[in-house]
C-alpha atoms as a PDB file:
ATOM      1  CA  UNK A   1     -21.626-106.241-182.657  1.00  0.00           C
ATOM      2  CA  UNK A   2     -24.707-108.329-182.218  1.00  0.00           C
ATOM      3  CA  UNK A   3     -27.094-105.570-182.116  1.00  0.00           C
ATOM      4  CA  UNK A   4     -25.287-104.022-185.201  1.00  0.00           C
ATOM      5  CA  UNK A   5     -25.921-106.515-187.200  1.00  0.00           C
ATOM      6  CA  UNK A   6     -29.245-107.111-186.111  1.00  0.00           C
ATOM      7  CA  UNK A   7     -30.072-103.925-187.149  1.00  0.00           C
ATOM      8  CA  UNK A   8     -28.353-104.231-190.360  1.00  0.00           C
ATOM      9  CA  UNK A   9     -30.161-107.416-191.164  1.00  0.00           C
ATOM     10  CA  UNK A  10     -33.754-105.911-190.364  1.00  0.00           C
ATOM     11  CA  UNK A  11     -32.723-102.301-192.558  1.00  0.00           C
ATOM     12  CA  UNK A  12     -31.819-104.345-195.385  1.00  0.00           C
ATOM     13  CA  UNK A  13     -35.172-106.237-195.656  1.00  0.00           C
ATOM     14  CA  UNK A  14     -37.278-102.984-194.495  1.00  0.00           C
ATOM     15  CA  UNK A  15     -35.164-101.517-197.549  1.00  0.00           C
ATOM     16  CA  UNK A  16     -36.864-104.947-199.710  1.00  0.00           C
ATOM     17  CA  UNK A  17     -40.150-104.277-198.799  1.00  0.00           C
ATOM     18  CA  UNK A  18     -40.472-100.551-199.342  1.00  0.00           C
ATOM     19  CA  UNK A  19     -38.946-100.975-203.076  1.00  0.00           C
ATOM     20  CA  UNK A  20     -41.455-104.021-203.260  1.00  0.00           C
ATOM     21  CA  UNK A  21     -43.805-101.657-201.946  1.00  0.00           C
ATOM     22  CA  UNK A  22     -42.809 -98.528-204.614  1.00  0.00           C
ATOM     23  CA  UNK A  23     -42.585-101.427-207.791  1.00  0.00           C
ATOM     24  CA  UNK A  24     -46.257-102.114-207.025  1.00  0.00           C
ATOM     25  CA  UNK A  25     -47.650 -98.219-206.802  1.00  0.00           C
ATOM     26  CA  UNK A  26     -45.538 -97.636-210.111  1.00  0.00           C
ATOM     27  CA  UNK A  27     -46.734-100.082-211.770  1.00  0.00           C
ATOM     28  CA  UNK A  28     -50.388 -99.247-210.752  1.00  0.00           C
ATOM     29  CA  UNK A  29     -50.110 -96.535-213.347  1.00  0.00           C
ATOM     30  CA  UNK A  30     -50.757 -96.929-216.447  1.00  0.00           C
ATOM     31  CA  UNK A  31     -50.029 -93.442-218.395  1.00  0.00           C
ATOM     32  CA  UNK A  32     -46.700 -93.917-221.264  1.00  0.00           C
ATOM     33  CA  UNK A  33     -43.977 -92.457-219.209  1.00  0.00           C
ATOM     34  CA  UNK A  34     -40.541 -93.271-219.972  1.00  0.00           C
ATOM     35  CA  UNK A  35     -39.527 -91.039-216.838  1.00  0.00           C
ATOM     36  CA  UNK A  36     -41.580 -93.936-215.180  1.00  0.00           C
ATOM     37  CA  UNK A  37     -40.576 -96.826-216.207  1.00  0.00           C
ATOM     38  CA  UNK A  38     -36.637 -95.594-215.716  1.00  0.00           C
ATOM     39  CA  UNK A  39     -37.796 -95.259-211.771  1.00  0.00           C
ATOM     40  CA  UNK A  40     -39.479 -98.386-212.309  1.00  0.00           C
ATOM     41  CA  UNK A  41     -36.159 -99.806-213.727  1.00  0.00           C
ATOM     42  CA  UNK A  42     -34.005 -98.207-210.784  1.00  0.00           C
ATOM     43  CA  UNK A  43     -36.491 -99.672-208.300  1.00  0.00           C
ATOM     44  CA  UNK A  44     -35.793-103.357-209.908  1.00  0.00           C
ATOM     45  CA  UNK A  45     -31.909-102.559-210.069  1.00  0.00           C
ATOM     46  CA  UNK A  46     -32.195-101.332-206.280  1.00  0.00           C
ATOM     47  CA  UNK A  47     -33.530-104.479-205.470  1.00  0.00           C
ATOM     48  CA  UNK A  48     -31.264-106.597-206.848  1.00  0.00           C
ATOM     49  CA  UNK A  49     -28.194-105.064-205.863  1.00  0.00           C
ATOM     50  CA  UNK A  50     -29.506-105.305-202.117  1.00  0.00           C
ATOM     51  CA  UNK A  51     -30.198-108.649-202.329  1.00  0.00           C
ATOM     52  CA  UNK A  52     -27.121-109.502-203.321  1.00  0.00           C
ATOM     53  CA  UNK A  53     -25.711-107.752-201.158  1.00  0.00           C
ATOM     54  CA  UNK A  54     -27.004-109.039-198.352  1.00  0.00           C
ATOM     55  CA  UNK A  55     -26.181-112.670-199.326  1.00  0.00           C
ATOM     56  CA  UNK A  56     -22.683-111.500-199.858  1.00  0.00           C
ATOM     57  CA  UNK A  57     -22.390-109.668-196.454  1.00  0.00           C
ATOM     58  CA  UNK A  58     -24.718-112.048-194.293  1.00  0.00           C
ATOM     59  CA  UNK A  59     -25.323-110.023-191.493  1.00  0.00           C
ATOM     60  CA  UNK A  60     -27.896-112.024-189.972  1.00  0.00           C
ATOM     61  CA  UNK A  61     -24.995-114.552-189.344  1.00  0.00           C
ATOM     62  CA  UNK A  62     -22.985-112.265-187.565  1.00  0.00           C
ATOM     63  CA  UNK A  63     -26.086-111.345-185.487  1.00  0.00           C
ATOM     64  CA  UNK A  64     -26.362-114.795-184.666  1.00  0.00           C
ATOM     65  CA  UNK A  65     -22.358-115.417-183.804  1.00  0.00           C
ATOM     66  CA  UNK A  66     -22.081-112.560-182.268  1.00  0.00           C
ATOM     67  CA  UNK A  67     -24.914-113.034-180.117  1.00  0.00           C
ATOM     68  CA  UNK A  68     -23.054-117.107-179.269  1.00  0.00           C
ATOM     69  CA  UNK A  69     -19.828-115.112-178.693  1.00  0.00           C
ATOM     70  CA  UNK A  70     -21.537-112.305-176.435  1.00  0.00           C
ATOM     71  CA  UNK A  71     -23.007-115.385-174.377  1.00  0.00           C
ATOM     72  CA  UNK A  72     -20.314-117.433-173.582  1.00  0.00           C
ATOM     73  CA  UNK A  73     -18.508-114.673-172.459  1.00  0.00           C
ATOM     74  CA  UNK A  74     -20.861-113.863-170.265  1.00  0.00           C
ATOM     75  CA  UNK A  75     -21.596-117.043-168.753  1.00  0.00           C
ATOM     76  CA  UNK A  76     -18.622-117.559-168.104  1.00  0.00           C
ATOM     77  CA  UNK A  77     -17.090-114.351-166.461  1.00  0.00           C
ATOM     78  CA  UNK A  78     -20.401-115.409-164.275  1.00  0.00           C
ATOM     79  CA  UNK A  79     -18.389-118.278-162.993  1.00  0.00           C
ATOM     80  CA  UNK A  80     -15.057-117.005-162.843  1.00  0.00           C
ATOM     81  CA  UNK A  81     -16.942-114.038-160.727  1.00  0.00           C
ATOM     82  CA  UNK A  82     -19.325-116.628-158.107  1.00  0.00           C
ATOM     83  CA  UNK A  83     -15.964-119.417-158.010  1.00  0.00           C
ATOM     84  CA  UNK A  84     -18.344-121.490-160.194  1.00  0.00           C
ATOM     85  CA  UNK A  85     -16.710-124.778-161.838  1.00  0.00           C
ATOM     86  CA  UNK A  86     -14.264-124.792-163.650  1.00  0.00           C
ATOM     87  CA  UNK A  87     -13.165-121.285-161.608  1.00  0.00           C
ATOM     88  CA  UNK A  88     -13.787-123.027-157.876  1.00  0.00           C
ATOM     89  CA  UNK A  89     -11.668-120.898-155.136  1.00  0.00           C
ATOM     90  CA  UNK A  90      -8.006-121.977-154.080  1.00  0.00           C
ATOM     91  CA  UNK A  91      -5.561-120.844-152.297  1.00  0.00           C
ATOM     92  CA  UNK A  92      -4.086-118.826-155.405  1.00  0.00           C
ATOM     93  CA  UNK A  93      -6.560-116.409-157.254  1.00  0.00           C
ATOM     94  CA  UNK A  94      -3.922-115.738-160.207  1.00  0.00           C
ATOM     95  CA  UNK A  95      -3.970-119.374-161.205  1.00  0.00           C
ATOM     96  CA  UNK A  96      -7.993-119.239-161.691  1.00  0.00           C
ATOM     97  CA  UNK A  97      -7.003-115.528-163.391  1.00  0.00           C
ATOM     98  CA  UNK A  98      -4.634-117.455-165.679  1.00  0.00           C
ATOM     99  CA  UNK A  99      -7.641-120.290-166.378  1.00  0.00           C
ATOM    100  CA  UNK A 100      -9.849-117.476-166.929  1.00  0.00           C
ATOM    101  CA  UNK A 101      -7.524-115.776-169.626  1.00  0.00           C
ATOM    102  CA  UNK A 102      -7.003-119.190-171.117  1.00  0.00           C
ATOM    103  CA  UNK A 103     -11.003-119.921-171.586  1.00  0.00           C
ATOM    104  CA  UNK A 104     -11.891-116.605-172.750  1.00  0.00           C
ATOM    105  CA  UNK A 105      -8.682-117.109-176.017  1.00  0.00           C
ATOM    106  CA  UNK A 106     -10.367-120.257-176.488  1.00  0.00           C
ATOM    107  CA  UNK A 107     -13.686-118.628-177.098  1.00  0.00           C
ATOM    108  CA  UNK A 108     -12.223-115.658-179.298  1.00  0.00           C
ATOM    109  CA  UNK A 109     -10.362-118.180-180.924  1.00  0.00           C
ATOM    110  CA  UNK A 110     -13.143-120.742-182.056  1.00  0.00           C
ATOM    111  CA  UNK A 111     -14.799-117.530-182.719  1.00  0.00           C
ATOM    112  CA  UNK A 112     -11.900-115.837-185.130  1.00  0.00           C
ATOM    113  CA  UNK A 113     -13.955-115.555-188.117  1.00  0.00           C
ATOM    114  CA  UNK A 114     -16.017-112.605-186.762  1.00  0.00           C
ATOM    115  CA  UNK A 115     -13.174-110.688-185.497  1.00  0.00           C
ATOM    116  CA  UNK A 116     -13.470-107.863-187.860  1.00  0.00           C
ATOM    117  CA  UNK A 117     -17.017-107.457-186.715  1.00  0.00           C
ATOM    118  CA  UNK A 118     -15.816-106.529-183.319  1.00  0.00           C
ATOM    119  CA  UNK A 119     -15.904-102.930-182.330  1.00  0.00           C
ATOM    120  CA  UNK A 120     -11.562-102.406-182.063  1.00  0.00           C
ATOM    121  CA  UNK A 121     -12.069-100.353-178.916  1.00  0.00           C
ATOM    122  CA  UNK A 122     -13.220-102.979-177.119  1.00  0.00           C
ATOM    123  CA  UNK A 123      -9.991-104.527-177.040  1.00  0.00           C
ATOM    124  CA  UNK A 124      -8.449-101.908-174.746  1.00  0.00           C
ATOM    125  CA  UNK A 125     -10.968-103.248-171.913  1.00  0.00           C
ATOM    126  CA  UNK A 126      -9.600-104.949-169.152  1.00  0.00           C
ATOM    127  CA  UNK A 127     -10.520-109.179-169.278  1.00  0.00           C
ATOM    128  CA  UNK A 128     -10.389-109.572-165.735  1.00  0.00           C
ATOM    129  CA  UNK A 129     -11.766-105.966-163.650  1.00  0.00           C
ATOM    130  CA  UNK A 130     -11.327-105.231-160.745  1.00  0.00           C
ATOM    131  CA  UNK A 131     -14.783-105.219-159.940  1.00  0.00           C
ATOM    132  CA  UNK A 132     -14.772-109.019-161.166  1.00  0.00           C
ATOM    133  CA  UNK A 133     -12.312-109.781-158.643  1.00  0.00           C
ATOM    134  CA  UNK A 134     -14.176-107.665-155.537  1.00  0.00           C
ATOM    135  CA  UNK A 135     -17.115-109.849-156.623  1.00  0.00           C
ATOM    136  CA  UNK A 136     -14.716-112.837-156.475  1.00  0.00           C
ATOM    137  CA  UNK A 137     -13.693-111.715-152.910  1.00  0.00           C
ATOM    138  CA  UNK A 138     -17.472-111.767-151.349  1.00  0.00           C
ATOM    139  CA  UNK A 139     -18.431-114.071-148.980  1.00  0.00           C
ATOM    140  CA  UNK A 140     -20.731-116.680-149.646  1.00  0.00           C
ATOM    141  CA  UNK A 141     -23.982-115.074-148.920  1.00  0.00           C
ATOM    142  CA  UNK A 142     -22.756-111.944-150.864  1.00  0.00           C
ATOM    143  CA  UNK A 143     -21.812-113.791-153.959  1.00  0.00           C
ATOM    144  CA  UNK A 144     -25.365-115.490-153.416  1.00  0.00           C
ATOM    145  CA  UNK A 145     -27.538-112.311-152.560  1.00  0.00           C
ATOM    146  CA  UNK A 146     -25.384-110.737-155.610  1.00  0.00           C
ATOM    147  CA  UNK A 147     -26.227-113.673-157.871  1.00  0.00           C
ATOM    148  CA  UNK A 148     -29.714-113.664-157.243  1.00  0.00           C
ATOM    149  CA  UNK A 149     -30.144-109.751-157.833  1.00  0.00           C
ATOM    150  CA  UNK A 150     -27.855-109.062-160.848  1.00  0.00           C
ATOM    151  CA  UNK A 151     -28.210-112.449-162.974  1.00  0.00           C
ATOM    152  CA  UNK A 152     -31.582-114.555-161.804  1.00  0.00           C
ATOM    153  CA  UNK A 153     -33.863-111.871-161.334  1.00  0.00           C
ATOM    154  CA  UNK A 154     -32.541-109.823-164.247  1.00  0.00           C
ATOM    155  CA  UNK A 155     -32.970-112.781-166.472  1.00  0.00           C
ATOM    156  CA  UNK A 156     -35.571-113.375-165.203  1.00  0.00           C
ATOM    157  CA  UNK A 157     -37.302-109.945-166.041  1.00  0.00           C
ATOM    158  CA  UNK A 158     -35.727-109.593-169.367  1.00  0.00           C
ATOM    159  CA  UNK A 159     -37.334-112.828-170.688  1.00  0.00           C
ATOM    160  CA  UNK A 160     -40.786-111.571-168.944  1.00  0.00           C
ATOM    161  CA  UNK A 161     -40.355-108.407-170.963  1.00  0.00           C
ATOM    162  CA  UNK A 162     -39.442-109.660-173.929  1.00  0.00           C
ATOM    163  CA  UNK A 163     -42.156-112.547-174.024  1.00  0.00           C
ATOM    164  CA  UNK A 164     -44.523-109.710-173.616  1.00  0.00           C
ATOM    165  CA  UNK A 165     -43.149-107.396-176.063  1.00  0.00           C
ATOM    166  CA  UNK A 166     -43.563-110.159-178.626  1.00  0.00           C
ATOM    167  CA  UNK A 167     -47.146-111.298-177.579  1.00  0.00           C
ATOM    168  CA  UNK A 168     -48.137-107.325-178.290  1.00  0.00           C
ATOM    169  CA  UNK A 169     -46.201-106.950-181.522  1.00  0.00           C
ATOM    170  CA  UNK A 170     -47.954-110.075-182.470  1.00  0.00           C
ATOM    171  CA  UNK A 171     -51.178-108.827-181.583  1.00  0.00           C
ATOM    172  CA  UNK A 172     -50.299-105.459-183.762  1.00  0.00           C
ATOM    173  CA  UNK A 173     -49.083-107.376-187.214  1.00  0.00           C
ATOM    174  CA  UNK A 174     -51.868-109.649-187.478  1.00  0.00           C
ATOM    175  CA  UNK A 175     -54.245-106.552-186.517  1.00  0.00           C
ATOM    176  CA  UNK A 176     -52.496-104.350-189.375  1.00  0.00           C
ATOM    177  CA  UNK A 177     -52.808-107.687-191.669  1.00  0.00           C
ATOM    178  CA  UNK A 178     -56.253-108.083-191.289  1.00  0.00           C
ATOM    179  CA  UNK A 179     -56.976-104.667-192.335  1.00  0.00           C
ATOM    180  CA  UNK A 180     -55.244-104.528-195.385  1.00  0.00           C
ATOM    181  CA  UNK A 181     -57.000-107.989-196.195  1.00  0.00           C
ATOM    182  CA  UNK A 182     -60.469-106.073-195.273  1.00  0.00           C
ATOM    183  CA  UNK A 183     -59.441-103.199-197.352  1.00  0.00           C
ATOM    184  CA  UNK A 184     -58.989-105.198-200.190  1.00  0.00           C
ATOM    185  CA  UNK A 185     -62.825-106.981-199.672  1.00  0.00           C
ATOM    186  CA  UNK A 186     -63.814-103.481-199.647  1.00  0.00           C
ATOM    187  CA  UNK A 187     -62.588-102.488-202.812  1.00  0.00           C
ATOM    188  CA  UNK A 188     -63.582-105.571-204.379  1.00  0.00           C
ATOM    189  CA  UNK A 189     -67.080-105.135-203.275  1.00  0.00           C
ATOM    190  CA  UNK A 190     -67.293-101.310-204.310  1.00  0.00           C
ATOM    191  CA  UNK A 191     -65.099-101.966-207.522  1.00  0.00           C
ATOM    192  CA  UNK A 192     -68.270-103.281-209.922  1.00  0.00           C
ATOM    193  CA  UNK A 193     -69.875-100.245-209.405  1.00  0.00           C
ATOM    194  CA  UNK A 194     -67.384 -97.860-210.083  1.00  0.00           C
ATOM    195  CA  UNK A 195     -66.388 -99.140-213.946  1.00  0.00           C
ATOM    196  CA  UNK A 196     -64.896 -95.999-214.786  1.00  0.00           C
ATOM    197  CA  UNK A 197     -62.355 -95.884-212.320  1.00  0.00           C
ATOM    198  CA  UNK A 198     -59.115 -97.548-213.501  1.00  0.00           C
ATOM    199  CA  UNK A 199     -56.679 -97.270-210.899  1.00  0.00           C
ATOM    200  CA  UNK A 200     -57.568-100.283-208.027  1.00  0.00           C
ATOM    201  CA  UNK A 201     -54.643-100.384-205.480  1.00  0.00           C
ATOM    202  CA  UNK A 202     -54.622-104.220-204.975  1.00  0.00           C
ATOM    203  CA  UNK A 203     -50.987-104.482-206.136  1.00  0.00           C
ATOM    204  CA  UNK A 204     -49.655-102.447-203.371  1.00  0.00           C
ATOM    205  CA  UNK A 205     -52.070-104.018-200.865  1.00  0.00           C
ATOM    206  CA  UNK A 206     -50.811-107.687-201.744  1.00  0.00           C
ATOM    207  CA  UNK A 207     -47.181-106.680-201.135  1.00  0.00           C
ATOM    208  CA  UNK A 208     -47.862-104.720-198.537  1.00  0.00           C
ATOM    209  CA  UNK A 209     -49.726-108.227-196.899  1.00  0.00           C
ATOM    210  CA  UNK A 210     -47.508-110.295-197.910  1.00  0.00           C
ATOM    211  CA  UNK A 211     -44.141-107.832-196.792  1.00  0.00           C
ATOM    212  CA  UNK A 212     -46.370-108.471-192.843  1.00  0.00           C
ATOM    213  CA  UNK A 213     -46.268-111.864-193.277  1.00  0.00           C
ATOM    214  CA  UNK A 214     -42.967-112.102-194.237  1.00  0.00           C
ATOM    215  CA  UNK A 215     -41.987-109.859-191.519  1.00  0.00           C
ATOM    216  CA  UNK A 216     -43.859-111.740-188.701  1.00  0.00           C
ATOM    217  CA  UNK A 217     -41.960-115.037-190.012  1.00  0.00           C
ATOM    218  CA  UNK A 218     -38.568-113.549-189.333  1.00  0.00           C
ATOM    219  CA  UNK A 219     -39.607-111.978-186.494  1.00  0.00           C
ATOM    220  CA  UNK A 220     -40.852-115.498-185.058  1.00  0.00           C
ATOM    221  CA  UNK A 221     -43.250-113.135-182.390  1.00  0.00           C
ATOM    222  CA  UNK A 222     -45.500-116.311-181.329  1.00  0.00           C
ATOM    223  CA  UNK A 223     -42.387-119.237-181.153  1.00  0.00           C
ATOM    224  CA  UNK A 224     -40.227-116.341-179.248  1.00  0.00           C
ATOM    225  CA  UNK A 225     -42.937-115.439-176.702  1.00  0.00           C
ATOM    226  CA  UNK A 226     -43.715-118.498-175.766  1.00  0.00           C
ATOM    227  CA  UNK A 227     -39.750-119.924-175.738  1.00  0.00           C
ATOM    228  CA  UNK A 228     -39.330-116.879-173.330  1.00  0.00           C
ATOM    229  CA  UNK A 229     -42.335-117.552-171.327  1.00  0.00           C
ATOM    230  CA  UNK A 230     -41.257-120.720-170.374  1.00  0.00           C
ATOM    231  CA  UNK A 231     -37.883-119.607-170.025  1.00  0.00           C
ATOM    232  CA  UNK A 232     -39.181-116.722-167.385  1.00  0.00           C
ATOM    233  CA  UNK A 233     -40.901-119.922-165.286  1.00  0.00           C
ATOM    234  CA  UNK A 234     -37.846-122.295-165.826  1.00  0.00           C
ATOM    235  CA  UNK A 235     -35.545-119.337-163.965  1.00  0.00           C
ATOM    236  CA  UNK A 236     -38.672-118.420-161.909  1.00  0.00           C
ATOM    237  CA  UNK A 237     -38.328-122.268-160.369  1.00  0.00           C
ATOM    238  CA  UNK A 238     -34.363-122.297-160.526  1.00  0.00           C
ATOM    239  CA  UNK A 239     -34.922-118.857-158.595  1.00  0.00           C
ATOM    240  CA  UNK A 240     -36.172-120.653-155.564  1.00  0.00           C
ATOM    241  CA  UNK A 241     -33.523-122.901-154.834  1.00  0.00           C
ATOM    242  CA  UNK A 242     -30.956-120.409-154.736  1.00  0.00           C
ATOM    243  CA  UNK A 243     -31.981-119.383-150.931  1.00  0.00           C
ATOM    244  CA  UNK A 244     -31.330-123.196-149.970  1.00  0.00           C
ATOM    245  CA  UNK A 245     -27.929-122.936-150.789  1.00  0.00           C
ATOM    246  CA  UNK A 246     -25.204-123.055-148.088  1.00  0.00           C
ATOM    247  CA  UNK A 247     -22.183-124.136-149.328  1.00  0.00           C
ATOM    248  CA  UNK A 248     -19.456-123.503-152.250  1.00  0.00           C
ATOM    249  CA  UNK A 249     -20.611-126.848-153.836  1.00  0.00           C
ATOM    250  CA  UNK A 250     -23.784-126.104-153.450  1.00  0.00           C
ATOM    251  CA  UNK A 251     -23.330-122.323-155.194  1.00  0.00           C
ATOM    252  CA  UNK A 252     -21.428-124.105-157.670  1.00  0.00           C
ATOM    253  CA  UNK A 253     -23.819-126.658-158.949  1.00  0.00           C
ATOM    254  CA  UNK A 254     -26.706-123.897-159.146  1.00  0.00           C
ATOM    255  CA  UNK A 255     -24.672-121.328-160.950  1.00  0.00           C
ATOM    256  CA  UNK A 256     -23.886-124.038-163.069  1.00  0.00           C
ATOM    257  CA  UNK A 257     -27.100-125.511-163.454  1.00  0.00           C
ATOM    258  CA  UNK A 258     -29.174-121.474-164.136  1.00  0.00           C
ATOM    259  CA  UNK A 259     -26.130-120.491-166.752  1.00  0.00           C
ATOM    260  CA  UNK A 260     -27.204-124.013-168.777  1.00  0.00           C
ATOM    261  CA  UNK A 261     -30.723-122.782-168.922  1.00  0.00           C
ATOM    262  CA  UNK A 262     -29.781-119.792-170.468  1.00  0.00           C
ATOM    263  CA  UNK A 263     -27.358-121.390-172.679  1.00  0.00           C
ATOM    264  CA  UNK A 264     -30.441-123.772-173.764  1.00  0.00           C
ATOM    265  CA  UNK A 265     -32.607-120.806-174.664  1.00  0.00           C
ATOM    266  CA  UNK A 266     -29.982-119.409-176.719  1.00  0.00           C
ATOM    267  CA  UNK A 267     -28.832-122.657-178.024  1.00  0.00           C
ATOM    268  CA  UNK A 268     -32.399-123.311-179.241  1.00  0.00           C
ATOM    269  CA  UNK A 269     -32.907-119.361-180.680  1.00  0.00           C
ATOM    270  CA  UNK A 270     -29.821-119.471-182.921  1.00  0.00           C
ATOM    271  CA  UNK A 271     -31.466-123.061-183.912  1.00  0.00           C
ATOM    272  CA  UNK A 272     -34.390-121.254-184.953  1.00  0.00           C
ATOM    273  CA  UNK A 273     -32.791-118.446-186.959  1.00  0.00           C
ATOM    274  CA  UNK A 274     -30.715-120.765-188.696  1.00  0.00           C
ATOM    275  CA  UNK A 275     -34.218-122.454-189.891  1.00  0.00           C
ATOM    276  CA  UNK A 276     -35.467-119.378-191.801  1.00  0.00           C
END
C-alpha cells in the first residue's frame, strides 16, 4: 500500500510538471489559433482538476501511514519471532501467540483510517506463520546468527544503498539543472544577434528549472542520504555488539535497542515529509 501510493503521489506531480511544461511551449507561440488556445485551455483545466484532486485524495499521506503501519508490524513480528520484550519465552507459546494477536489489533486499530488502502488479499495471510514460530523455536545462537543475517545486515545494506542511490540522483538533478540554466545564458548571449528570430524558448526552460527544483525538494536527495548514512554507521556500531551477546536478556535488550534505531529513522522521515 505504501509503495502504491508513493507512486501515485510522484505520477500526479510528474503529471503537474509535464502540463506546466506543455502551457509554457504553447504559449511560446504566437500565431491566432483558436485550435491553440482550446489545448491551451484543456492544459489549464487538466491542471486544475489534478490538483484538486490530489488534495482531495492525499496520497502522499497514505504513503506516509502506510509506511508507519508497514513498520510497526514489522518490528514487532521481529520480537515476537527473537522472544524480544514484550514477547520474552515462557513456558506457554500460545499465551505470547495470544499477546501477539492482541498487539498487532491494536496497531490495525489505531491505524483504521487507512483500511481501505489495504490490498483485501492480504487479509487471508496467516498473522502468526509457521515459519515465525520455527524461528521462535531456535536456540539462542540461531535466533542470534538469524538476527544478525536477515535484519542487521539487511538494514544495514538497504540504508547503504539507498544513501548512495540518493547521493547519485543528487549528483544527476543538479547536473541536468545546471544545464538548462547554461542553456538559457546561451540563448541570451546569441539572442541580440539574431533580431529576427521570434520564438526564444525561455518559458519552457524556466519551468522546466524550476519543475527540478521542485522535484529535488520533495525528493529531499541530500537530507535522505545523509539521514541514511548515519543510519548505515548507527546499525554498523549496534552490529558489533550483537556477537557479545549470551543470554535471553541480553538478546532482548539488543533487539530492542536495533528495532528503536530503525523506528528513529522512520520516526524522523515521516517528520520530514510532513514538513513539505
Amino acid at each position: 500500500m505504501s509503495a502504491t501510493s508513493q507512486n501515485l503521489y510522484h505520477r500526479f506531480l510528474i503529471s503537474e510538471y509535464a502540463l506546466l511544461f506543455l502551457a509554457a511551449v504553447l504559449s511560446m507561440v504566437t500565431i491566432p489559433s483558436s485550435l491553440l488556445q482550446s489545448i491551451h485551455a484543456l492544459v489549464f483545466i487538466a491542471l486544475v482538476v489534478l490538483l484538486l484532486y490530489r488534495y482531495k485524495t492525499k496520497p502522499e499521506q497514505d504513503w506516509y501511514k502506510g509506511r508507519a503501519l508497514a513498520e510497526s508490524i514489522k518490528t514487532s513480528t521481529w520480537r515476537y519471532c527473537l522472544r524480544a520484550s514484550p514477547f520474552e519465552d515462557i513456558s506457554d507459546v500460545r499465551v505470547r501467540r495470544s499477546e501477539f494477536r492482541n498487539h498487532l489489533r491494536e496497531i490495525l486499530r489505531a491505524n483504521r483510517f487507512i483500511g481501505d488502502r489495504i490490498p483485501p488479499d492480504s487479509a487471508a495471510d496467516d498473522q502468526i506463520t509457521i515459519s515465525m514460530d520455527e524461528i521462535r523455536a531456535l536456540s539462542l545462537e540461531q535466533r542470534r546468527n538469524f538476527y544478525m543475517e536477515h535484519r542487521i545486515r539487511e538494514q544495514r545494506k538497504w540504508y547503504t544503498d539507498k544513501a548512495g542511490y540518493n547521493k547519485l540522483a543528487a549528483k544527476r538533478w543538479v547536473i541536468t539543472c545546471t544545464a538548462i540554466y547554461a542553456g538559457a545564458i546561451v540563448l541570451l548571449v546569441v539572442r541580440p544577434s539574431v533580431p529576427e528570430w521570434n520564438i526564444w524558448p525561455f518559458e519552457p526552460l524556466i519551468v522546466l528549472a524550476s519543475s527540478i527544483i521542485g522535484w529535488m525538494q520533495i525528493k529531499k536527495f541530500n537530507e535522505l542520504t545523509s539521514a541514511y548514512t548515519l543510519t548505515a554507521h548507527e546499525i554498523g556500531i549496534i552490529q558489533g555488539r550483537l556477537v557479545e551477546v549470551n543470554s535471553e536478556d541480553e538478546l532482548s535488550e539488543f533487539i530492542n535497542e536495533a528495532e528503536l534505531a530503525f523506528s528513529r529513522e522512520h520516526t524522523q522521515w515521516v517528520a520530514r515529509q510532513n514538513a513539505l
